[in-house]
PDB file of N, CA and C in Angstrom:
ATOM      1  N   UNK A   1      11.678 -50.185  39.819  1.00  0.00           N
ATOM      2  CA  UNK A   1      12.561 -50.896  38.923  1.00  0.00           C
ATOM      3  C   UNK A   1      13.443 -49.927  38.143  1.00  0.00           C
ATOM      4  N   UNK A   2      12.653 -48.936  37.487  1.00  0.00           N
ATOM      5  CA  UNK A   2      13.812 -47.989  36.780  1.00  0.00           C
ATOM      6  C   UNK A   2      14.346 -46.842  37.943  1.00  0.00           C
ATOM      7  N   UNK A   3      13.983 -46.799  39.027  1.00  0.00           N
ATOM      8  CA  UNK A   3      14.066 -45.360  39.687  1.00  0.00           C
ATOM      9  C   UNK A   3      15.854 -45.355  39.826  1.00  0.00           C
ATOM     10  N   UNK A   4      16.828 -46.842  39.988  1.00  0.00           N
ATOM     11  CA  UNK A   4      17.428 -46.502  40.367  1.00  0.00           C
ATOM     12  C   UNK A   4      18.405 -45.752  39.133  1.00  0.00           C
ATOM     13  N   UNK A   5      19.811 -45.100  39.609  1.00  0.00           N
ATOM     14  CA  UNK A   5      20.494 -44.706  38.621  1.00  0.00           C
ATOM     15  C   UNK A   5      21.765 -45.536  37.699  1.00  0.00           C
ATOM     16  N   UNK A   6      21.644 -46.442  38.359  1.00  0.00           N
ATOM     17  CA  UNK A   6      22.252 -47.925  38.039  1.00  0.00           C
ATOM     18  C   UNK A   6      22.615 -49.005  38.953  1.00  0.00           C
ATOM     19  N   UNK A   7      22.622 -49.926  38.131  1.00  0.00           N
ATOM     20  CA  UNK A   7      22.043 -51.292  38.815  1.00  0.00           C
ATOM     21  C   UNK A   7      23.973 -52.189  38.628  1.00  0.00           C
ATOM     22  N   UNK A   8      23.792 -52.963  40.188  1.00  0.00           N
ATOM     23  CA  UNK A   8      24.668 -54.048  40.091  1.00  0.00           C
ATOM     24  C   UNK A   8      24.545 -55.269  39.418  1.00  0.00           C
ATOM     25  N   UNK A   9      23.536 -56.025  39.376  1.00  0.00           N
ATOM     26  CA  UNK A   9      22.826 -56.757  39.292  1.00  0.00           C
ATOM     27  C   UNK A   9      21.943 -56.894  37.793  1.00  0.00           C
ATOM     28  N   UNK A  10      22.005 -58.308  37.141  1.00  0.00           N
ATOM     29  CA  UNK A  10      20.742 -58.030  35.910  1.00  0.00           C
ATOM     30  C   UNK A  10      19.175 -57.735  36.313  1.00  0.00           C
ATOM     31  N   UNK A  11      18.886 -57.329  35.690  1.00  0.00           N
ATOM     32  CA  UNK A  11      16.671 -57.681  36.257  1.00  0.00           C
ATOM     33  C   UNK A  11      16.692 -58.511  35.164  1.00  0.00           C
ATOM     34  N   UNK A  12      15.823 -59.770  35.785  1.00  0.00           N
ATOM     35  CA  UNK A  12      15.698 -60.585  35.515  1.00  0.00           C
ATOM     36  C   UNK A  12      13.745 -60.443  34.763  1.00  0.00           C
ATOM     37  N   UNK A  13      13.724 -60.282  33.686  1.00  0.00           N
ATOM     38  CA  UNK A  13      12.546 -60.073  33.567  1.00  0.00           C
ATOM     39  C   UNK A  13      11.178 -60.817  33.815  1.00  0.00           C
ATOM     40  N   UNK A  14      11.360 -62.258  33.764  1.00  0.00           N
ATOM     41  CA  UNK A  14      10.384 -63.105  34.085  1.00  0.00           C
ATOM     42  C   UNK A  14      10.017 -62.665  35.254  1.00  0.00           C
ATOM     43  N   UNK A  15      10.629 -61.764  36.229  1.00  0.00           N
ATOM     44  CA  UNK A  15       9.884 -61.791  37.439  1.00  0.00           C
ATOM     45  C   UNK A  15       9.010 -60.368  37.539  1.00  0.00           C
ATOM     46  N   UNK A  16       8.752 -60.042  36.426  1.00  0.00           N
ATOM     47  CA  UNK A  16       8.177 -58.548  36.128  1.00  0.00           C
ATOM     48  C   UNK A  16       7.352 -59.006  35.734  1.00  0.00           C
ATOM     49  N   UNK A  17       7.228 -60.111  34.339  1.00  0.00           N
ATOM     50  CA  UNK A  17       6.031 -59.926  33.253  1.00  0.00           C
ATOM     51  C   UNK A  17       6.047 -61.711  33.191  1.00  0.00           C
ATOM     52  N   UNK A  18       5.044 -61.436  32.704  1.00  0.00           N
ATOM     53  CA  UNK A  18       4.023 -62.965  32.519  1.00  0.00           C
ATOM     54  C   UNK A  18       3.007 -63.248  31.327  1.00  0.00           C
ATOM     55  N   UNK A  19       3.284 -62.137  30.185  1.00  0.00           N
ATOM     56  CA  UNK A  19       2.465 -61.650  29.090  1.00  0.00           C
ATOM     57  C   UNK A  19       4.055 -61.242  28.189  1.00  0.00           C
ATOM     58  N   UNK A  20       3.140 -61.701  26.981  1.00  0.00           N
ATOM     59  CA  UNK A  20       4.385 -61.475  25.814  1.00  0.00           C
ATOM     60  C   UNK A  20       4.442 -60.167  25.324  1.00  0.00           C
ATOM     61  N   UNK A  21       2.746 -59.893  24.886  1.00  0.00           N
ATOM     62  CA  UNK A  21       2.259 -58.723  24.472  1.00  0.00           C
ATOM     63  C   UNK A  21       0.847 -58.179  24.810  1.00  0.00           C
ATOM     64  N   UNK A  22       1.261 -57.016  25.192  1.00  0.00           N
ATOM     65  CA  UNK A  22      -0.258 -56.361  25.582  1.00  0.00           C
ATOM     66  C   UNK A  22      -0.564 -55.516  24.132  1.00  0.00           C
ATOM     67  N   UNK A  23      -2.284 -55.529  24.187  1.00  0.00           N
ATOM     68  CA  UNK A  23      -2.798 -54.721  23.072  1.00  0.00           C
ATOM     69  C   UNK A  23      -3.952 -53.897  23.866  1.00  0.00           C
ATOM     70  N   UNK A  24      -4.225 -52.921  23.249  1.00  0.00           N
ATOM     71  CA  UNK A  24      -4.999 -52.175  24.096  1.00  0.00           C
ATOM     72  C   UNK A  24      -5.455 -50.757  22.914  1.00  0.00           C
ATOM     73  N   UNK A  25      -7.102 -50.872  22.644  1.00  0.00           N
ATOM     74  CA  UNK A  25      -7.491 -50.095  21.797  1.00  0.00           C
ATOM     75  C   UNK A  25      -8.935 -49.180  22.108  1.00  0.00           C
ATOM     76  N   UNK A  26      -8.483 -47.764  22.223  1.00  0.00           N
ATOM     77  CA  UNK A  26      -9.637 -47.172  23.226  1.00  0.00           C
ATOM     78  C   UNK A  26     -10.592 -45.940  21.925  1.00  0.00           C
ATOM     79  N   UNK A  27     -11.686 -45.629  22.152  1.00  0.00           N
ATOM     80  CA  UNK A  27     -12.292 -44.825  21.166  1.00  0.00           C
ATOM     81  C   UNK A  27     -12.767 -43.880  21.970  1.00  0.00           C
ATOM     82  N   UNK A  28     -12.186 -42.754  21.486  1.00  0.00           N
ATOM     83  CA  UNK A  28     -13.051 -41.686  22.466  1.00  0.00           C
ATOM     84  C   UNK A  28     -13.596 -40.786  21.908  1.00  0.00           C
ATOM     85  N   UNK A  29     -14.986 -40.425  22.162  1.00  0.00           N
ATOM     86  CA  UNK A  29     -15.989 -39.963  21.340  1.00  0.00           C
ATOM     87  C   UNK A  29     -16.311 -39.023  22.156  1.00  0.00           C
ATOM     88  N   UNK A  30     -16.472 -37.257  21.298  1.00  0.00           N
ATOM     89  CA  UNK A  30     -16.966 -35.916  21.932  1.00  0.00           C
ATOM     90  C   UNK A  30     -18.482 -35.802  20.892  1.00  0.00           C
ATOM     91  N   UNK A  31     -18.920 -35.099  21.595  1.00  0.00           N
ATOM     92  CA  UNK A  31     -20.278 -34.925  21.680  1.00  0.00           C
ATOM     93  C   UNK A  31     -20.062 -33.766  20.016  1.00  0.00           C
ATOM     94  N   UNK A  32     -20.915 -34.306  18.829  1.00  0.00           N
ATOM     95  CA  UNK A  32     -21.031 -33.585  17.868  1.00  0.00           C
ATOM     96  C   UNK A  32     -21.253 -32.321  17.872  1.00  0.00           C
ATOM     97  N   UNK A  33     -20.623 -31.302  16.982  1.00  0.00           N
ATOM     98  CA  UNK A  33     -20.407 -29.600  17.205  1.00  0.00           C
ATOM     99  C   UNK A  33     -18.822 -29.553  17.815  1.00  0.00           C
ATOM    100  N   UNK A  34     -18.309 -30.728  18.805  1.00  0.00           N
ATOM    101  CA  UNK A  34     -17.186 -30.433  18.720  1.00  0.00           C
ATOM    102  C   UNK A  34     -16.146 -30.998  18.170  1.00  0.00           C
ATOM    103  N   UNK A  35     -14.640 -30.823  18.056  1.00  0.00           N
ATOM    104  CA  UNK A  35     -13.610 -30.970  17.047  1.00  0.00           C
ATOM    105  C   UNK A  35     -12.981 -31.275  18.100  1.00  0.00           C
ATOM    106  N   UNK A  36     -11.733 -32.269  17.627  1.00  0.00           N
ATOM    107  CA  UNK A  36     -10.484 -32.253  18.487  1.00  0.00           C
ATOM    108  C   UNK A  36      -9.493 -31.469  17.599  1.00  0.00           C
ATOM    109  N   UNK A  37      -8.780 -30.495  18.681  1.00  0.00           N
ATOM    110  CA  UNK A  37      -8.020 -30.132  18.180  1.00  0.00           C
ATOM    111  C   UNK A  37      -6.510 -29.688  18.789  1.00  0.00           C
ATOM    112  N   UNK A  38      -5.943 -31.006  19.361  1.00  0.00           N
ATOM    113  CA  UNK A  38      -5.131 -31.174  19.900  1.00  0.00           C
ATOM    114  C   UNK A  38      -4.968 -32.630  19.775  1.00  0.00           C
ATOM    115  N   UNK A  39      -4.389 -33.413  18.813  1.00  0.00           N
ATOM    116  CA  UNK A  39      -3.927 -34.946  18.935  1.00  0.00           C
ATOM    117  C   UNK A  39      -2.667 -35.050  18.879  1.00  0.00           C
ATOM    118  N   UNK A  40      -2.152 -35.862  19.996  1.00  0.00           N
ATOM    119  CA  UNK A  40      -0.277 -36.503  20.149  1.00  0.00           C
ATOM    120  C   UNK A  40      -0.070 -37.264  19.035  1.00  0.00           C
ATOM    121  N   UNK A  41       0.855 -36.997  18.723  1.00  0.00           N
ATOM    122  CA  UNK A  41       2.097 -37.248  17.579  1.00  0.00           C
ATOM    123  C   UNK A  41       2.053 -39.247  17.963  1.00  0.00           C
ATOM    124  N   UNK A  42       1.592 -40.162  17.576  1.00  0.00           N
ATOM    125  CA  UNK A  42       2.137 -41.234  17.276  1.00  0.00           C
ATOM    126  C   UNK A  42       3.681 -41.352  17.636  1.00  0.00           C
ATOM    127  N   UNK A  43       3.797 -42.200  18.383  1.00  0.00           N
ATOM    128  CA  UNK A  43       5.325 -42.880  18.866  1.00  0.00           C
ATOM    129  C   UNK A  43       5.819 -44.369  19.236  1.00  0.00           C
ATOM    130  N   UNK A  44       6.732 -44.516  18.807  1.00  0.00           N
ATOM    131  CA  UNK A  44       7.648 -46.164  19.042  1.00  0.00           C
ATOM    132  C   UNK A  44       8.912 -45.902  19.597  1.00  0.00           C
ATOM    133  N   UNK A  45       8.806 -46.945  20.614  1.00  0.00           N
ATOM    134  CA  UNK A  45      10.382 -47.187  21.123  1.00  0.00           C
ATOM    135  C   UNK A  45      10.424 -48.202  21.119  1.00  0.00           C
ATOM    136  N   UNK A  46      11.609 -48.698  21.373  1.00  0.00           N
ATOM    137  CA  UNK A  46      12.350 -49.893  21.119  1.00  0.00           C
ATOM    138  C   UNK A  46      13.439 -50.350  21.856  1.00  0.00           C
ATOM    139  N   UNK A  47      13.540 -51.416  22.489  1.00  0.00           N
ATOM    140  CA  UNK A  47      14.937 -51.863  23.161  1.00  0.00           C
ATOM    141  C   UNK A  47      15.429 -53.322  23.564  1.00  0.00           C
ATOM    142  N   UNK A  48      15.857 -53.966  23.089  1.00  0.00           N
ATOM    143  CA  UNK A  48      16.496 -54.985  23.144  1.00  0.00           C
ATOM    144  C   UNK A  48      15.333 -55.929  23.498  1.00  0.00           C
ATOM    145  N   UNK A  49      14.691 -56.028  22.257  1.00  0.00           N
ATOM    146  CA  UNK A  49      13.088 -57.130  21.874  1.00  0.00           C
ATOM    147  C   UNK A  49      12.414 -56.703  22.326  1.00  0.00           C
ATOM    148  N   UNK A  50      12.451 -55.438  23.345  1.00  0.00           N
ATOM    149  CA  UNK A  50      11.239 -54.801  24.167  1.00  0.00           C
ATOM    150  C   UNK A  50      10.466 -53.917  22.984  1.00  0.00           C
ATOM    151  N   UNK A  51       9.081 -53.779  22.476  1.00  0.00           N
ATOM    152  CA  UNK A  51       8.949 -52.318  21.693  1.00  0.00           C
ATOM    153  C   UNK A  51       7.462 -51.855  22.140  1.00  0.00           C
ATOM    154  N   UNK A  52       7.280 -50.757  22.122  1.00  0.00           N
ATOM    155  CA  UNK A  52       5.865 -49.868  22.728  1.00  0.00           C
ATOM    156  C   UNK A  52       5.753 -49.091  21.594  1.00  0.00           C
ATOM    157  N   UNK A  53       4.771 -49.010  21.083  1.00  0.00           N
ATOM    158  CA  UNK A  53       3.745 -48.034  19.826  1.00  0.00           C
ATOM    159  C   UNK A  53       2.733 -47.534  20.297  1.00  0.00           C
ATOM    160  N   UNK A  54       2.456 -46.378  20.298  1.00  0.00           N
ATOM    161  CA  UNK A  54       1.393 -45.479  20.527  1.00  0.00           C
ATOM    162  C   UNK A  54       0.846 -45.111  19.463  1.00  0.00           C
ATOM    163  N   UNK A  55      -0.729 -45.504  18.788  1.00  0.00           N
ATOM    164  CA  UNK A  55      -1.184 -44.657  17.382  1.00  0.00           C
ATOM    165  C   UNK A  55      -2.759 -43.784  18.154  1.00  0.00           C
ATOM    166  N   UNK A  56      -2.594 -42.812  17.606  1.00  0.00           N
ATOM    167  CA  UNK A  56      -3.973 -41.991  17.290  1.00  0.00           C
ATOM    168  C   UNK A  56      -4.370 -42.090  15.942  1.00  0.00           C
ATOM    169  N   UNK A  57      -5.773 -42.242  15.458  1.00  0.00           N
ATOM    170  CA  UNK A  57      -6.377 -42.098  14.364  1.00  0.00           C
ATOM    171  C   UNK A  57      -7.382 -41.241  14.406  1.00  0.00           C
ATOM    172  N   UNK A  58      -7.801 -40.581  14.196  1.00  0.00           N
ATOM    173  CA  UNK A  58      -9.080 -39.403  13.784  1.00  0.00           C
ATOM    174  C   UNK A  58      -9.866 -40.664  12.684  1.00  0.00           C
ATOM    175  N   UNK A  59     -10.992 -41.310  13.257  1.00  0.00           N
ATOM    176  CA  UNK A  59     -11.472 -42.355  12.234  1.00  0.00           C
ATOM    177  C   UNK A  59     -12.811 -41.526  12.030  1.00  0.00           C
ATOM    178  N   UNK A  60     -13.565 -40.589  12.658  1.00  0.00           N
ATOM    179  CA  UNK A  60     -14.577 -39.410  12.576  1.00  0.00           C
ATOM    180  C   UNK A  60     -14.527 -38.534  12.947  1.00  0.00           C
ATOM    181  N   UNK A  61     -14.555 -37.188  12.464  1.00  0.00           N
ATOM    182  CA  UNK A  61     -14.215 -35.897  12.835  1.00  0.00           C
ATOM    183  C   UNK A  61     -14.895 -35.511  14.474  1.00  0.00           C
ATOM    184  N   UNK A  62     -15.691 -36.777  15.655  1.00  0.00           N
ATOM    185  CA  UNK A  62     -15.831 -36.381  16.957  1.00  0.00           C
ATOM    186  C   UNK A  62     -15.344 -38.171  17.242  1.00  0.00           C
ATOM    187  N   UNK A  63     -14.408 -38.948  16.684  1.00  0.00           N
ATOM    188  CA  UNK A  63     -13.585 -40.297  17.125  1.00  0.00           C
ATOM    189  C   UNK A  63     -12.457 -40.105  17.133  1.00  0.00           C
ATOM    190  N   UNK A  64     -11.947 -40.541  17.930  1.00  0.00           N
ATOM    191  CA  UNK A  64     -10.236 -40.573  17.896  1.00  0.00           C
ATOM    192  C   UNK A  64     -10.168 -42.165  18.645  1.00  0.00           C
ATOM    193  N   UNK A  65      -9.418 -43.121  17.680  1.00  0.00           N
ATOM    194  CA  UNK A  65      -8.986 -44.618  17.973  1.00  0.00           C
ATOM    195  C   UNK A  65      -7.390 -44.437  18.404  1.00  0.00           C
ATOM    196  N   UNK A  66      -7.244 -44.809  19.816  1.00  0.00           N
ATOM    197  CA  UNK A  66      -6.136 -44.878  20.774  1.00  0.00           C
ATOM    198  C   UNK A  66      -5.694 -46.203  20.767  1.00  0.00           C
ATOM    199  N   UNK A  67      -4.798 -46.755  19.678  1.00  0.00           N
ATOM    200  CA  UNK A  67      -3.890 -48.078  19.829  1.00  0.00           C
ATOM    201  C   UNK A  67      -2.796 -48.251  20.821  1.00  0.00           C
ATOM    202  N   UNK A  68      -2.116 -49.234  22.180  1.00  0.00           N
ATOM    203  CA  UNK A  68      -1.108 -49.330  22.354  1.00  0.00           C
ATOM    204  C   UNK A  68      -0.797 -50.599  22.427  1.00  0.00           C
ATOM    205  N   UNK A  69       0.453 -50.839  21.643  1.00  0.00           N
ATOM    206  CA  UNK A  69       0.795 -52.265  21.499  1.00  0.00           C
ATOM    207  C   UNK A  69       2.013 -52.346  22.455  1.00  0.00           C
ATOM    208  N   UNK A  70       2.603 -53.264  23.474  1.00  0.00           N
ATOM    209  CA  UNK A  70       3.597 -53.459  23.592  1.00  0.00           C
ATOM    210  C   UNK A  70       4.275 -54.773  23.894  1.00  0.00           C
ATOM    211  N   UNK A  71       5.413 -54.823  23.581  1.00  0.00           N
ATOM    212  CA  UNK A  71       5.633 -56.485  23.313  1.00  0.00           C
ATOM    213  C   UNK A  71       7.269 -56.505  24.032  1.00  0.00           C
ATOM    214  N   UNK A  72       6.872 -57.291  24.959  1.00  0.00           N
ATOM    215  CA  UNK A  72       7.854 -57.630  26.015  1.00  0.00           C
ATOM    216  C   UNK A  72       9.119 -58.950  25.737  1.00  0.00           C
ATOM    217  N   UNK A  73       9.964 -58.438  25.906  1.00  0.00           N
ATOM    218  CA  UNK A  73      11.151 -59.884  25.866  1.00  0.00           C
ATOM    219  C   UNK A  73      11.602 -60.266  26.957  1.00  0.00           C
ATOM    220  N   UNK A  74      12.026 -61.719  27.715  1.00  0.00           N
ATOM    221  CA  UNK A  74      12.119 -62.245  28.402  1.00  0.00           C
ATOM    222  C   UNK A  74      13.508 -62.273  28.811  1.00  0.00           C
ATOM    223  N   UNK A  75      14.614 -62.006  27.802  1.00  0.00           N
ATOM    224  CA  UNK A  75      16.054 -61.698  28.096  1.00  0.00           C
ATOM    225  C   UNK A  75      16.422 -60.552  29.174  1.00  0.00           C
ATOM    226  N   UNK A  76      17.094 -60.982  29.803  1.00  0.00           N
ATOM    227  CA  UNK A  76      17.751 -60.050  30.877  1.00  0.00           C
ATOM    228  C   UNK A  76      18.535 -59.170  30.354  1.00  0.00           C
ATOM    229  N   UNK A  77      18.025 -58.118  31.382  1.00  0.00           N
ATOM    230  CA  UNK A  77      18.634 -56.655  31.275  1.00  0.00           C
ATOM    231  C   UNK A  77      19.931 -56.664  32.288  1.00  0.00           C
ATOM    232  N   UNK A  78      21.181 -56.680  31.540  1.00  0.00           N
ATOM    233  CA  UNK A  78      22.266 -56.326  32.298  1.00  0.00           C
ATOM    234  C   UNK A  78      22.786 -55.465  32.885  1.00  0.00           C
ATOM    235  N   UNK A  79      23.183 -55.248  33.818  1.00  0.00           N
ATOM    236  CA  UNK A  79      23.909 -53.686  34.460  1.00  0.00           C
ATOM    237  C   UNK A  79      24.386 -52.752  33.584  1.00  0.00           C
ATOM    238  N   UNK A  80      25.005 -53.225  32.366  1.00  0.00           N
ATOM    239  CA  UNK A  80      25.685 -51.722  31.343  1.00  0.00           C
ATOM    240  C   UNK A  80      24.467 -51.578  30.639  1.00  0.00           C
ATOM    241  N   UNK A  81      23.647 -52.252  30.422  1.00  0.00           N
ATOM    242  CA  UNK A  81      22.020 -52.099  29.616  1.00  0.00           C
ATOM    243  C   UNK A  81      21.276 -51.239  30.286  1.00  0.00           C
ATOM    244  N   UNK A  82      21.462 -51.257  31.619  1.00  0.00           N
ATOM    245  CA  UNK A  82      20.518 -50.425  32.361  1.00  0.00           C
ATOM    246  C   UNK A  82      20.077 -48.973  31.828  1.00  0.00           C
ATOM    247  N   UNK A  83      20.970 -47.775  31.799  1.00  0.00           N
ATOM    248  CA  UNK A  83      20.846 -46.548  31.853  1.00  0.00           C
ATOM    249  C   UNK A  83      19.672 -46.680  30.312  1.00  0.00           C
ATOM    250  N   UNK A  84      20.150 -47.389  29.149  1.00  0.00           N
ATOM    251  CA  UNK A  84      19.315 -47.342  27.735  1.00  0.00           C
ATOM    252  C   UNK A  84      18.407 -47.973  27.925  1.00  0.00           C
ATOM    253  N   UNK A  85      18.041 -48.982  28.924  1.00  0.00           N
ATOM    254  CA  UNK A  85      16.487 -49.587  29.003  1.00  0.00           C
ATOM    255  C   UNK A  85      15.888 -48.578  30.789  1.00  0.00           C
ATOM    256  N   UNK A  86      16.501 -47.740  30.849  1.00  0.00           N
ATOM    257  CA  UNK A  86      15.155 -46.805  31.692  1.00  0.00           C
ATOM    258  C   UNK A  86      14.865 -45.299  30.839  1.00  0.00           C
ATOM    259  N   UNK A  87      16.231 -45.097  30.153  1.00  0.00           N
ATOM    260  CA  UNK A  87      15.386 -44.134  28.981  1.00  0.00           C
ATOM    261  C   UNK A  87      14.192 -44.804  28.442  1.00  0.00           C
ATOM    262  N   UNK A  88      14.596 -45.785  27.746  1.00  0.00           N
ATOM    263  CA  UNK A  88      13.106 -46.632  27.134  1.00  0.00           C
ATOM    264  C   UNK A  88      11.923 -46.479  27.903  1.00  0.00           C
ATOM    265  N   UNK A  89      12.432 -46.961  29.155  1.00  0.00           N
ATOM    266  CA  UNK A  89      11.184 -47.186  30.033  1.00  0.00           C
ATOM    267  C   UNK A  89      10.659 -45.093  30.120  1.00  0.00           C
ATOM    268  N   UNK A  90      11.467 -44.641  30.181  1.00  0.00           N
ATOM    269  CA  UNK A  90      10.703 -43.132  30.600  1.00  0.00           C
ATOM    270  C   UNK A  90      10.363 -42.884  29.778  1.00  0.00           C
ATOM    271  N   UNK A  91      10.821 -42.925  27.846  1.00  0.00           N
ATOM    272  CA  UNK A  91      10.181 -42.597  27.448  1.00  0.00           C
ATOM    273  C   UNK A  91       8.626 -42.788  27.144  1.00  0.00           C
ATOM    274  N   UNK A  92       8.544 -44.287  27.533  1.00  0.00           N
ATOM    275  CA  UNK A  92       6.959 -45.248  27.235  1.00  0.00           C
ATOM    276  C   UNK A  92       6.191 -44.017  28.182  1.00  0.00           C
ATOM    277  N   UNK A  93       6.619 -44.486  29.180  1.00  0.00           N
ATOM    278  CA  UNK A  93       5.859 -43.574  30.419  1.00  0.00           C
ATOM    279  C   UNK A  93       5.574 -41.686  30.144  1.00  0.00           C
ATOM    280  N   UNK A  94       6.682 -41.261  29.514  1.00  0.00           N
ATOM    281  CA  UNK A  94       6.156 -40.043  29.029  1.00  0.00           C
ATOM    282  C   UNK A  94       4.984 -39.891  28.041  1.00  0.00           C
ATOM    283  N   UNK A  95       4.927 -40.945  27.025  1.00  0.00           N
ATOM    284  CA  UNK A  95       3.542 -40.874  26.122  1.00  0.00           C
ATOM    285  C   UNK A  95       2.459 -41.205  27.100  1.00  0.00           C
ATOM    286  N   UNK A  96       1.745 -41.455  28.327  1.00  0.00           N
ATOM    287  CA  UNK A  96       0.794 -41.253  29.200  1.00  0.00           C
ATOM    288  C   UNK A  96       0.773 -40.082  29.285  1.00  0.00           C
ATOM    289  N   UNK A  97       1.621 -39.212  29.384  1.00  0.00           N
ATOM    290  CA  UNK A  97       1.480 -37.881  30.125  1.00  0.00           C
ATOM    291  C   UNK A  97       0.753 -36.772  28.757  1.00  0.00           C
ATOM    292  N   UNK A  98       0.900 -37.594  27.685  1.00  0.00           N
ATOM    293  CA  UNK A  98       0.460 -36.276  26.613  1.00  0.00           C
ATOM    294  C   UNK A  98      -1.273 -35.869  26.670  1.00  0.00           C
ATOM    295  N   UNK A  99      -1.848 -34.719  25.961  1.00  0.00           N
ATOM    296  CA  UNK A  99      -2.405 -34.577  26.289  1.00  0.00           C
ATOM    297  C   UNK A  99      -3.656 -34.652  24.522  1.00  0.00           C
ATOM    298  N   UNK A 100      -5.027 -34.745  24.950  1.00  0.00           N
ATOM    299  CA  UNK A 100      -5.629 -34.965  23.584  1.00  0.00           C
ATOM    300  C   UNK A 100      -6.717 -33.380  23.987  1.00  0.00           C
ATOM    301  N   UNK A 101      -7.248 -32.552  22.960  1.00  0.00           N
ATOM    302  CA  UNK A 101      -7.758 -31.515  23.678  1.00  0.00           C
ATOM    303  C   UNK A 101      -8.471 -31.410  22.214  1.00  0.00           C
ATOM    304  N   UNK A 102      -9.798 -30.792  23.057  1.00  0.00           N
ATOM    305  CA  UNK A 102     -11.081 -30.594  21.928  1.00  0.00           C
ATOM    306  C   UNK A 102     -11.644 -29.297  22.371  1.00  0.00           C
ATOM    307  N   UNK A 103     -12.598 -28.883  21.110  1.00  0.00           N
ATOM    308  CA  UNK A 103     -13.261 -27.856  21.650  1.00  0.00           C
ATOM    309  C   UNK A 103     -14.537 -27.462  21.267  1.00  0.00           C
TER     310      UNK A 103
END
């Protein structure tokens, strides 16, 4: 969907998504004696009713609470919309790639 470099055509989003908003909250727990000490920076994007939030919390010095909210709009993405809703989209997809590191 985003690969191309622009589109003739709107995407029509109903035929992507079927959910308004996903929530998704993960706890990841290291074995006491160790520390994290490497947590990603919290991030939001945003695009035309589309928005994705990424939170980390340190809720115990061996917990880290992984929030992602994202909340989808049903309006079509037009051809001049394109290029600013696949930045969006790469950027969402770049916060997967970060990394959390303990020691």
């Amino acid at each position: 969907m985003v690969s191309l470099n622009e589109r003739k055509y709107p995407i029509n989003y109903l035929e992507y998504e079927n959910t308004d908003v996903y929530e998704d909250s993960m706890l990841i727990n290291i074995e006491e004696g160790h520390t994290f000490v490497e947590i990603p920076e919290s991030k939001e994007f945003s695009f035309k009713g589309h928005s994705y939030t990424i939170t980390y919390e340190k809720t115990k010095e061996t917990q880290l609470k992984v929030t992602v909210k994202a909340v989808m709009s049903y309006e079509n993405i037009e051809p001049d919309q394109y290029p600013e809703f696949r930045k969006y989209v790469k950027d969402v997809l770049d916060t997967r790639k970060q990394f959390i590191a303990f020691k």
